[in-house]
N, C-alpha and C. Protein backbone atom coordinates (compact mmCIF):
# COMPACT_ATOMS: atom_id res chain seq x y z
N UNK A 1 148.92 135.53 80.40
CA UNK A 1 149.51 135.64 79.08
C UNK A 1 151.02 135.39 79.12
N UNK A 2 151.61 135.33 80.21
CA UNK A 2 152.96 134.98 80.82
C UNK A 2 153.47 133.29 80.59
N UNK A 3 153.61 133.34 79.00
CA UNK A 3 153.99 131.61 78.10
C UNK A 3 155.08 130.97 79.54
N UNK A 4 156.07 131.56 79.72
CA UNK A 4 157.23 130.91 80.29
C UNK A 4 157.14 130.71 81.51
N UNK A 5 155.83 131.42 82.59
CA UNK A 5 155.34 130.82 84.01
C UNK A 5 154.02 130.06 83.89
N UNK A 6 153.43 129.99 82.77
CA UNK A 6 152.38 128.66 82.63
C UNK A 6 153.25 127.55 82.70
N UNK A 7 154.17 127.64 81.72
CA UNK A 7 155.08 126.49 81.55
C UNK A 7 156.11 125.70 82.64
N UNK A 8 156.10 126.74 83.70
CA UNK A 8 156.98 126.53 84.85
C UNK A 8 155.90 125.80 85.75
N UNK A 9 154.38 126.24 85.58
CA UNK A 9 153.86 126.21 86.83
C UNK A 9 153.31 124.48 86.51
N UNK A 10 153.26 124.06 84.69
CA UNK A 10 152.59 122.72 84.57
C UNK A 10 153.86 121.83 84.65
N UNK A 11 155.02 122.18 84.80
CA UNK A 11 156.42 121.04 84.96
C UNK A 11 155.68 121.10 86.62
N UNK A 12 155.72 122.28 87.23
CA UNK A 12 155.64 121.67 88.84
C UNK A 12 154.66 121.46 89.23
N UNK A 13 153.61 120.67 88.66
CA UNK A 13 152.72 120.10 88.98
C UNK A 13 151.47 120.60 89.03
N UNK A 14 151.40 121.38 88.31
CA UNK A 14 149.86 122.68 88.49
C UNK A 14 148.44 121.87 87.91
N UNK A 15 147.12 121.84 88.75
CA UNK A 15 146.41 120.62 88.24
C UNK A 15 145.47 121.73 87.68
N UNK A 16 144.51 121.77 86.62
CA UNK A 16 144.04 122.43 86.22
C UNK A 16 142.73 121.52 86.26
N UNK A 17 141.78 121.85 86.64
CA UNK A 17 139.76 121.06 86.03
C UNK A 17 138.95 122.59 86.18
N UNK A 18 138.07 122.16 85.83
CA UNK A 18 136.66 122.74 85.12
C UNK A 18 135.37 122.19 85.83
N UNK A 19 134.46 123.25 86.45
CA UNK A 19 133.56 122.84 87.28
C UNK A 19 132.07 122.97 86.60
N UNK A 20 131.45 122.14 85.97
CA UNK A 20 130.23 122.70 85.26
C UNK A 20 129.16 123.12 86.23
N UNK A 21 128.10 123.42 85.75
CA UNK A 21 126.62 123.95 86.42
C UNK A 21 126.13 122.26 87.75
N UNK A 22 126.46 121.46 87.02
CA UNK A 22 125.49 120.38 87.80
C UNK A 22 126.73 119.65 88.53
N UNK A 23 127.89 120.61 88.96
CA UNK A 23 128.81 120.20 89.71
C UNK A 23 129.85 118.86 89.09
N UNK A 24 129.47 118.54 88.16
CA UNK A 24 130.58 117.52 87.34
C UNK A 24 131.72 118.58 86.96
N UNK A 25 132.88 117.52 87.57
CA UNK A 25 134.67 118.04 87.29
C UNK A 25 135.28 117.63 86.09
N UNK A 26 135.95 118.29 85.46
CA UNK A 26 136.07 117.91 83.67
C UNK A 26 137.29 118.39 84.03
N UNK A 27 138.42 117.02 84.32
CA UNK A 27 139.85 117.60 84.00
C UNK A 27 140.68 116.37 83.04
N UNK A 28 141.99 117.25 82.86
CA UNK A 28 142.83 116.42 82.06
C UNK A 28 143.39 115.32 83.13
N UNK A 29 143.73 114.09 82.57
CA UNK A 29 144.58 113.54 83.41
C UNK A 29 145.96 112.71 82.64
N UNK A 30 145.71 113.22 81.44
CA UNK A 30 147.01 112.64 80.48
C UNK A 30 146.80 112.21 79.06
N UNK A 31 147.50 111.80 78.89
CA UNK A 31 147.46 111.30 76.74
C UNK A 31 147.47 110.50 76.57
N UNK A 32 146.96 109.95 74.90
CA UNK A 32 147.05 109.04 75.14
C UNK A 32 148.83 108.28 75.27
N UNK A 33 149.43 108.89 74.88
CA UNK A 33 151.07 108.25 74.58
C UNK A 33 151.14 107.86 76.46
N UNK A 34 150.52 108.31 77.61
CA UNK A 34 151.14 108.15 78.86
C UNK A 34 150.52 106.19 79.24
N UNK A 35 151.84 106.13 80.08
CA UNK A 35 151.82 104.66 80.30
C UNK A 35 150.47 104.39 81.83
N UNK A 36 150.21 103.28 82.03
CA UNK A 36 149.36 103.27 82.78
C UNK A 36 149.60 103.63 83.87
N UNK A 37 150.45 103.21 84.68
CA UNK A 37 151.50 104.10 85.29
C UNK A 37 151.09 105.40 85.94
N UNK A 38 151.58 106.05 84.92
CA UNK A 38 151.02 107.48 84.61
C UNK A 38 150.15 108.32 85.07
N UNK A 39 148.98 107.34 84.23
CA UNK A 39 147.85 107.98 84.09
C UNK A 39 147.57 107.59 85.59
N UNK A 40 147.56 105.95 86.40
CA UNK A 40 146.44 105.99 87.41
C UNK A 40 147.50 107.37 88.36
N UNK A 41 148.70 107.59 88.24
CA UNK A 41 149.17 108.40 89.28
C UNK A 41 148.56 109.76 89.15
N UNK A 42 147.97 110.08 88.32
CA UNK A 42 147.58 111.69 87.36
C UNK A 42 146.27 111.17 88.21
N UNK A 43 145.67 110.56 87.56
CA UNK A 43 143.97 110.35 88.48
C UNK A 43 144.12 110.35 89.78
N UNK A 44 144.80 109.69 90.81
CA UNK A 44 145.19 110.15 91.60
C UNK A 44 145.37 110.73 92.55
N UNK A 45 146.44 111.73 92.16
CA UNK A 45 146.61 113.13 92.12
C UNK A 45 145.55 114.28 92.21
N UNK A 46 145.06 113.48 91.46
CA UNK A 46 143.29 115.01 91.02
C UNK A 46 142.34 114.54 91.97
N UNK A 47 142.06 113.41 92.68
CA UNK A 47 141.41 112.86 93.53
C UNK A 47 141.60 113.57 94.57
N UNK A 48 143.01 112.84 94.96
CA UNK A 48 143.48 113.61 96.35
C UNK A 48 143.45 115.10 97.06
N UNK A 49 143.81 116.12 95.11
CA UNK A 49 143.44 117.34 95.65
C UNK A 49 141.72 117.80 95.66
N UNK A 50 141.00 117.01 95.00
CA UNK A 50 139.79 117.43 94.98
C UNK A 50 139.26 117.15 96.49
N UNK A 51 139.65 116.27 97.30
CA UNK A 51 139.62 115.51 98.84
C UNK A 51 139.87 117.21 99.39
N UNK A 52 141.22 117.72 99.27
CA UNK A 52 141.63 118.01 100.12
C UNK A 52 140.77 119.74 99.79
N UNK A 53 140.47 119.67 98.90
CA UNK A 53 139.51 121.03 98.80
C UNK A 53 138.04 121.46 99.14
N UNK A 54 137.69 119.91 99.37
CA UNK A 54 136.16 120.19 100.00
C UNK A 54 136.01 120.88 101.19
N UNK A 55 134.99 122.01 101.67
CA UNK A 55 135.04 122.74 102.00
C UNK A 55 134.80 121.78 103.84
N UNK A 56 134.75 122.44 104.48
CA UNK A 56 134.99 122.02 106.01
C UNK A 56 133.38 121.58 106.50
N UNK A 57 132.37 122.53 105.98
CA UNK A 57 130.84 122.68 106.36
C UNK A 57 130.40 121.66 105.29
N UNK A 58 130.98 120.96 104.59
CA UNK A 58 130.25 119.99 103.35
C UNK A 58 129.90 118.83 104.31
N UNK A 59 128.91 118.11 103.97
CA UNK A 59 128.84 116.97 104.53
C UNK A 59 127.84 115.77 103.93
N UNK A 60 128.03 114.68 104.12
CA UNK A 60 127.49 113.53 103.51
C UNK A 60 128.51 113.17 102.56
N UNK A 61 128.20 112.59 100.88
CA UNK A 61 129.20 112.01 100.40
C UNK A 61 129.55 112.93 99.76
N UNK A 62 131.03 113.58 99.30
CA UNK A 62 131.15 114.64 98.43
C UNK A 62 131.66 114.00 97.39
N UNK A 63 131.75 113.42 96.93
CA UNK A 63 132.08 112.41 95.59
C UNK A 63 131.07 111.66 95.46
N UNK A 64 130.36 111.26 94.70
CA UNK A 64 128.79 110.56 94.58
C UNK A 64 129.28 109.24 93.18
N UNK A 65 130.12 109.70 92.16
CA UNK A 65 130.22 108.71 91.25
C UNK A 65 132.13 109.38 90.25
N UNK A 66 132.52 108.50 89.91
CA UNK A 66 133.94 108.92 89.08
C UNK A 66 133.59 107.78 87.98
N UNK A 67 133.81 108.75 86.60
CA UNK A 67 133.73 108.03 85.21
C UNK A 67 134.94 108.76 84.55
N UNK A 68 136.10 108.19 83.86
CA UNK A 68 136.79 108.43 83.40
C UNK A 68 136.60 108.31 82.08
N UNK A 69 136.80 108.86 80.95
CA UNK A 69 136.75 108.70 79.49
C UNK A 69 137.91 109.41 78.49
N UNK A 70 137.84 108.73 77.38
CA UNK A 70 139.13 109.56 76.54
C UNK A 70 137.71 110.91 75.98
N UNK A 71 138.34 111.85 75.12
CA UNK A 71 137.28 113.20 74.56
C UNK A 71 136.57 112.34 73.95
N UNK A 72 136.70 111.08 73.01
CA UNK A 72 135.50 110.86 72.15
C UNK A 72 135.18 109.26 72.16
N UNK A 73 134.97 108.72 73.21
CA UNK A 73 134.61 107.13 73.79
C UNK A 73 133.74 107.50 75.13
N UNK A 74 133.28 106.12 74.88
CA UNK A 74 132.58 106.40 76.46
C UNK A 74 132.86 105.92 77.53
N UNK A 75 132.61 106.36 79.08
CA UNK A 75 133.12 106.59 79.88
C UNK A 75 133.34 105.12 80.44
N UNK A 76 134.13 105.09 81.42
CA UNK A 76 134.54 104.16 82.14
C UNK A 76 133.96 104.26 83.71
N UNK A 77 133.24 103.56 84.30
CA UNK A 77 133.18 103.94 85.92
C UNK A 77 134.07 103.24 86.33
N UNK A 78 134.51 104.07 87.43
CA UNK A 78 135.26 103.77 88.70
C UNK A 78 134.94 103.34 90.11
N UNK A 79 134.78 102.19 90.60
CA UNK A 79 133.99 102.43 92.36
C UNK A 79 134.65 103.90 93.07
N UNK A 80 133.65 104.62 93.17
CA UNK A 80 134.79 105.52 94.09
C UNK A 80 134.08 105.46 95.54
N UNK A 81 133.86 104.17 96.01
CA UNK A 81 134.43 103.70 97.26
C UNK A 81 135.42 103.50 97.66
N UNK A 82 136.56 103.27 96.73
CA UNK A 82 137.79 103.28 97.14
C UNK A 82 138.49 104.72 97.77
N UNK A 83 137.78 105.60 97.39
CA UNK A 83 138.19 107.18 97.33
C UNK A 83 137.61 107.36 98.93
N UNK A 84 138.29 108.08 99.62
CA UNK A 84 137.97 108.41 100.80
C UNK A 84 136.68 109.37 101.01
N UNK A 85 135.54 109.29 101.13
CA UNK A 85 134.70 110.05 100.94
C UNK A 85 134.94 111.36 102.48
């Protein structure tokens, strides 16, 4: 409930997603006003830490598919072969 350390913690980079039941990640990665730029650095970003959080005992592919979408269009796939599995 602390307005002025949410606000500190999303200037320094604080990534916030959402883990549903069937293991799909639902995060923000920007607006539309952000330049492309931006956004692929924000996607990214959420990649890299999702990499770096898989647990040690996981094994096989831990990323299986990445679809990006705005809230009300439909999704975009991504190869995420490019993504370090």
């Amino acid at each position: 409930m602390d307005v002025a350390k949410a606000v500190k913690e999303v200037k320094a980079g604080k990534i916030d997603f959402k883990v549903d039941k069937a293991g799909i990640i639902h995060a923000v990665i920007g607006k539309a006003s952000f330049d492309a730029v931006k956004l692929s650095e924000n996607a990214n970003e959420l990649l890299q830490t999702l990499l770096k959080l898989k647990p040690s005992t996981s094994k096989g592919v831990y990323i299986r598919s990445i679809c990006i979408s705005s809230t009300m269009s439909p999704g975009v796939l991504v190869d995420a072969r490019t993504v370090a599995n």
